[in-house]
Structures are given as structure tokens and as C-alpha cells.
N, C-alpha and C. Protein backbone atom coordinates (compact mmCIF):
# COMPACT_ATOMS: atom_id res chain seq x y z
N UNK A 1 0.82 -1.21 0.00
CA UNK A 1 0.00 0.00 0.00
C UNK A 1 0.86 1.26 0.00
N UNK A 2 2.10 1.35 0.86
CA UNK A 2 2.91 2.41 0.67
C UNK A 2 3.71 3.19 -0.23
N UNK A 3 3.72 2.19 -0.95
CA UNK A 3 4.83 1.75 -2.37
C UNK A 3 4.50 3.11 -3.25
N UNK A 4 3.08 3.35 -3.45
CA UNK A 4 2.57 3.90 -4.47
C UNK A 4 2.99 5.62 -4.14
N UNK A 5 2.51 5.71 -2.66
CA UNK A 5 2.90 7.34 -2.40
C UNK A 5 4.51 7.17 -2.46
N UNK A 6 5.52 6.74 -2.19
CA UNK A 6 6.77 6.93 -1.90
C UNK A 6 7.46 6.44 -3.43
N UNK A 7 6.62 6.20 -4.78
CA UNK A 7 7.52 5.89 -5.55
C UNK A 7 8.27 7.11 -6.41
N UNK A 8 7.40 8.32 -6.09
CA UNK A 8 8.33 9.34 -6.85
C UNK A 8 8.24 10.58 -5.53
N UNK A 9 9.66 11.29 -5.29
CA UNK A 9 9.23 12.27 -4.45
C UNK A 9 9.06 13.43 -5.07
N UNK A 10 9.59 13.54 -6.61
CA UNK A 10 9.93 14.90 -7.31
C UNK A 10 8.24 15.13 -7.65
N UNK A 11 7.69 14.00 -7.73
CA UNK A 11 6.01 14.55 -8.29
C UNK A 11 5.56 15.15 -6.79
N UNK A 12 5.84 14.44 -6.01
CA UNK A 12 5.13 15.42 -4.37
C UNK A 12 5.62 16.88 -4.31
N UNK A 13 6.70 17.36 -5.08
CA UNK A 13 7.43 18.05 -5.15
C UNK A 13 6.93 19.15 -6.05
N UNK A 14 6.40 18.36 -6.94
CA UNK A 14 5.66 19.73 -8.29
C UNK A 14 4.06 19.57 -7.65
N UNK A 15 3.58 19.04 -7.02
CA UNK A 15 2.11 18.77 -6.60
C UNK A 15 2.10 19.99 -5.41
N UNK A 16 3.23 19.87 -5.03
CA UNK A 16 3.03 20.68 -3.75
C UNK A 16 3.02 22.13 -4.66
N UNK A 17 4.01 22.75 -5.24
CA UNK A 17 4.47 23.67 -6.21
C UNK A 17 2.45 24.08 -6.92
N UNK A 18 2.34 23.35 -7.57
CA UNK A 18 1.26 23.36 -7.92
C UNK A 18 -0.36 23.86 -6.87
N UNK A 19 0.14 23.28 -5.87
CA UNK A 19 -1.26 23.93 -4.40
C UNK A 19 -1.00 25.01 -4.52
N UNK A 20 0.52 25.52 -4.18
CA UNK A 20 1.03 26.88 -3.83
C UNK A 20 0.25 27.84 -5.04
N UNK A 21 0.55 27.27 -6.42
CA UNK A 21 0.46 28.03 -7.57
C UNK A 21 -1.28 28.14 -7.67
N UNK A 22 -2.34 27.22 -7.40
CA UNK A 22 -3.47 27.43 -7.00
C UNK A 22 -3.55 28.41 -5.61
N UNK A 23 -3.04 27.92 -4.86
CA UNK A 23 -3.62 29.34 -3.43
C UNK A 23 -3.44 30.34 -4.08
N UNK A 24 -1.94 30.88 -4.99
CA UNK A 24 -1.89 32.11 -5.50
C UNK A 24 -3.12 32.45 -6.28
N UNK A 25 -2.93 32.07 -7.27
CA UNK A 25 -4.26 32.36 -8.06
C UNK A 25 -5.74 32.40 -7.35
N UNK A 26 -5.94 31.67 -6.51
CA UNK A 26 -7.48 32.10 -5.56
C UNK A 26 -6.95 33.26 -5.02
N UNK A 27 -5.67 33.61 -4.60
CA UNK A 27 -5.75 34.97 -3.63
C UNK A 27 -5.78 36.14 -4.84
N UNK A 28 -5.18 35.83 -6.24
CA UNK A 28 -5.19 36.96 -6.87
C UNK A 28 -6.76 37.15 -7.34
N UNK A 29 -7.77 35.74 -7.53
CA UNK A 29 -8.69 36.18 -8.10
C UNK A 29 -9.89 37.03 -6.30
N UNK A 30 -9.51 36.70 -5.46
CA UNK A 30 -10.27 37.35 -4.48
C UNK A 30 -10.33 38.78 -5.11
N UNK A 31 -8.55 39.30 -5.01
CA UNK A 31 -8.46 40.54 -4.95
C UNK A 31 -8.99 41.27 -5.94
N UNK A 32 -8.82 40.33 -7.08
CA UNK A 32 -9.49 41.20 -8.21
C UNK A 32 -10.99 41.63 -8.26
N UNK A 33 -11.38 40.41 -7.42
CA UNK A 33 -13.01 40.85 -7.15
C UNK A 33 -13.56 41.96 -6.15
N UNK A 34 -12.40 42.14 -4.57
CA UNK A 34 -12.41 42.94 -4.39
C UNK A 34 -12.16 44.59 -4.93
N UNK A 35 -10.98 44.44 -6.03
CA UNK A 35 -10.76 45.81 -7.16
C UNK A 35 -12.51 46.28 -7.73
N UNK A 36 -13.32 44.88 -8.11
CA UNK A 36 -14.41 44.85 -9.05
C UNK A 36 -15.82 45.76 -7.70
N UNK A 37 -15.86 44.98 -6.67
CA UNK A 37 -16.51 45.63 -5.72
C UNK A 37 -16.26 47.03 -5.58
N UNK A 38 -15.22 47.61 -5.44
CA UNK A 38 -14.29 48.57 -4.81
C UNK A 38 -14.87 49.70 -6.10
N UNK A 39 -14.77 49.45 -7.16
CA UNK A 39 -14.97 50.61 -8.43
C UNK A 39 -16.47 50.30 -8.57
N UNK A 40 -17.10 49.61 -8.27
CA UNK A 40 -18.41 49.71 -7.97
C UNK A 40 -19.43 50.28 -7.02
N UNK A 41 -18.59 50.22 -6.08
CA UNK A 41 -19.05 50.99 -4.99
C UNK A 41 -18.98 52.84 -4.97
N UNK A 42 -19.86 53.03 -3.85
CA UNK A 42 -19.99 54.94 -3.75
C UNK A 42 -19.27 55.56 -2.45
N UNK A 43 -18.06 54.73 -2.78
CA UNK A 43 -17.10 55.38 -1.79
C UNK A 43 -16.84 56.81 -2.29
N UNK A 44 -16.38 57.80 -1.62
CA UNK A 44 -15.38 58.27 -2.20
C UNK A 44 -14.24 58.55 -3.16
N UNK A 45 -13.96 59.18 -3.95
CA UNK A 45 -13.10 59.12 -5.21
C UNK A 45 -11.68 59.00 -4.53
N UNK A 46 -11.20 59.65 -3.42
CA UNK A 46 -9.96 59.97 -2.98
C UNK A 46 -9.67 58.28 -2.16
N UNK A 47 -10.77 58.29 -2.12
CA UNK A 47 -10.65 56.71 -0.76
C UNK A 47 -10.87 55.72 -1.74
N UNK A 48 -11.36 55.64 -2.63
CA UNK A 48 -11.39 54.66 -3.70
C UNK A 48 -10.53 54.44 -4.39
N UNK A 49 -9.86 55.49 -4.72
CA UNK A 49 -8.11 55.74 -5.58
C UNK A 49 -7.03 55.42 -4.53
N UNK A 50 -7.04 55.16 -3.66
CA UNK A 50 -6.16 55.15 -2.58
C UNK A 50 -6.61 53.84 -2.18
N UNK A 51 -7.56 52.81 -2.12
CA UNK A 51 -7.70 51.52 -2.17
C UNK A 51 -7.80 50.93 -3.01
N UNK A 52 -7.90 51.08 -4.30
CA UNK A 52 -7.78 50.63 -6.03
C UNK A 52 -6.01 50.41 -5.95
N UNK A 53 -5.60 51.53 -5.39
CA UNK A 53 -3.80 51.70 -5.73
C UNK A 53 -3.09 50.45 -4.45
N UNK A 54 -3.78 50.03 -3.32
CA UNK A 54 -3.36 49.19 -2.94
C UNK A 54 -3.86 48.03 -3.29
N UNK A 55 -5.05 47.53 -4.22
CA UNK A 55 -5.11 46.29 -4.52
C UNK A 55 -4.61 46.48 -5.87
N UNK A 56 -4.66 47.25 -6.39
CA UNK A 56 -3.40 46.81 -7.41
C UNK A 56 -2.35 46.58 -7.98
N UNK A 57 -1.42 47.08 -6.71
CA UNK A 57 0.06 46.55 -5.92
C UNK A 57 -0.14 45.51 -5.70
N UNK A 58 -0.93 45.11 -4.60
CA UNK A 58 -1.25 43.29 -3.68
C UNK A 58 -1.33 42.48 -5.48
N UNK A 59 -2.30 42.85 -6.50
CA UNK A 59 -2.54 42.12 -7.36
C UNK A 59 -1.15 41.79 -8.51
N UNK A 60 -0.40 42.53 -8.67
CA UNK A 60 0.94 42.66 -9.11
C UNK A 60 1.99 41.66 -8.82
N UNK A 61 2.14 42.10 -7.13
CA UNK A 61 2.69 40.90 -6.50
C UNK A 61 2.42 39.60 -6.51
N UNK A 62 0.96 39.54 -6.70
CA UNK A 62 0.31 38.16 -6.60
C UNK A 62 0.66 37.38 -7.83
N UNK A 63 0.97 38.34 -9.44
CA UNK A 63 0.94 38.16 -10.63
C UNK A 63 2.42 37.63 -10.74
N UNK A 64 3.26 38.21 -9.99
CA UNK A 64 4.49 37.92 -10.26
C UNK A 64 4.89 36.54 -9.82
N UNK A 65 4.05 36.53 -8.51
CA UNK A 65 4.69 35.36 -7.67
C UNK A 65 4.51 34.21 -8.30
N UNK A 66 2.89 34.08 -9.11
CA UNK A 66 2.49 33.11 -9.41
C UNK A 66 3.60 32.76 -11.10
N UNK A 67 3.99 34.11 -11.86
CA UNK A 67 4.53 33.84 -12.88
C UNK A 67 5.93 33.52 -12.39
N UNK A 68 6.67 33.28 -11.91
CA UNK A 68 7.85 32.94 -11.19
C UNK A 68 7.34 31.86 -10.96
N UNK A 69 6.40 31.12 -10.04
CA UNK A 69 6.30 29.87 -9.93
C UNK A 69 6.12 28.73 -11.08
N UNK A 70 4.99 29.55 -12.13
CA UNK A 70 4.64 28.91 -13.21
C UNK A 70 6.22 28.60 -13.52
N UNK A 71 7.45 29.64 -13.96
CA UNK A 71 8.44 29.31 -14.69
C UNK A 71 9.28 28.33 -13.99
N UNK A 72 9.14 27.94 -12.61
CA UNK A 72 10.26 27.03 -11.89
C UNK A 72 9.49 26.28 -12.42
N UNK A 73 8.36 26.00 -12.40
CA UNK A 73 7.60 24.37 -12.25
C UNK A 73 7.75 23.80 -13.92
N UNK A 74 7.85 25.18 -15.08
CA UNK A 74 8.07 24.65 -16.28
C UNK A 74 9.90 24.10 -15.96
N UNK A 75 10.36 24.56 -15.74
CA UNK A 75 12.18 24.31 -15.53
C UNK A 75 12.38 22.63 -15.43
N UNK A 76 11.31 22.69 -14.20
CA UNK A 76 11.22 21.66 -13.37
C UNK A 76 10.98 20.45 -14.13
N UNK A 77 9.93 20.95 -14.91
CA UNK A 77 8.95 19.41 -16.02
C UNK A 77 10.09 19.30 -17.04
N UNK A 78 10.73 20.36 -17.94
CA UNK A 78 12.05 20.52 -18.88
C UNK A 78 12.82 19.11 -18.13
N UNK A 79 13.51 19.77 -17.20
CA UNK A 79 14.65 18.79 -16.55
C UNK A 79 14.20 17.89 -16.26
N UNK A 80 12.97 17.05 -15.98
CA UNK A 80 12.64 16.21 -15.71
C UNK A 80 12.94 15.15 -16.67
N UNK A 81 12.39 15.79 -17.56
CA UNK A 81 12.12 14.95 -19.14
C UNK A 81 13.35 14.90 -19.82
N UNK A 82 14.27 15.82 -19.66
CA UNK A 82 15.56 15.78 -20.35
C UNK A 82 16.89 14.78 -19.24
N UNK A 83 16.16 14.54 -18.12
CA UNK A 83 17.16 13.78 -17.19
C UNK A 83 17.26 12.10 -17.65
């Protein structure tokens, strides 16, 4: 029965890579929905521009992290296949 989880560790390895790369993406799509709420709403213009400008920093970061991950995990599948 054990055999099966312990026969590769590098796939636990991109599986895990892969959760990470899903949490990112749920946290970027929250934020974006919060951006979508946020310009919908009758806040204030000054308070709305000033919370638009921080979720669209948070969303940036979120964009990067996840495109950095996407590119290790492609590296990752490359070398795999070329090993």
C-alpha cells in the first residue's frame, strides 16, 4: 500500500508547487473581485483611488509570484524529461 505514495518524491514536489500556484491564483482572483466591488461601490473618489492603488500593488505581487512559480515548475517538467 505504501509503495505507491513513496515511488516518486519529485512529483510530491511539483504537486506541492502546484497547491502553492493554486492558493496564489485564488488569492489573486479574491483581490481582483475585491478591485471589481471597490470601483463599484460609492465610496469616495480619494478613498477609492487610494484603495484601487493598494489592490493593485497586492494584485501585481500576486501576478508575479504566481509567474515565477509557473516558470520554476516549467524548468522543473524541462529537466525532468531531459534527465
Amino acid at each position: 500500500m505504501g509503495g505507491a505514495g513513496a515511488s516518486s518524491s519529485s512529483s510530491s514536489d511539483s504537486s506541492a508547487e502546484q497547491q502553492q500556484l493554486e492558493k496564489l491564483q485564488e488569492q489573486l482572483r479574491q483581490v481582483q473581485q475585491q478591485i471589481q466591488r471597490l470601483q463599484a461601490s460609492n465610496v469616495s473618489e480619494d478613498v477609492k483611488n487610494a484603495q484601487l492603488q493598494s489592490l493593485n500593488s497586492e494584485a501585481m505581487q500576486l501576478q508575479g509570484q504566481i509567474t515565477q512559480l509557473q516558470q520554476q515548475i516549467a524548468q522543473e517538467a524541462s529537466g525532468s524529461i531531459t534527465a
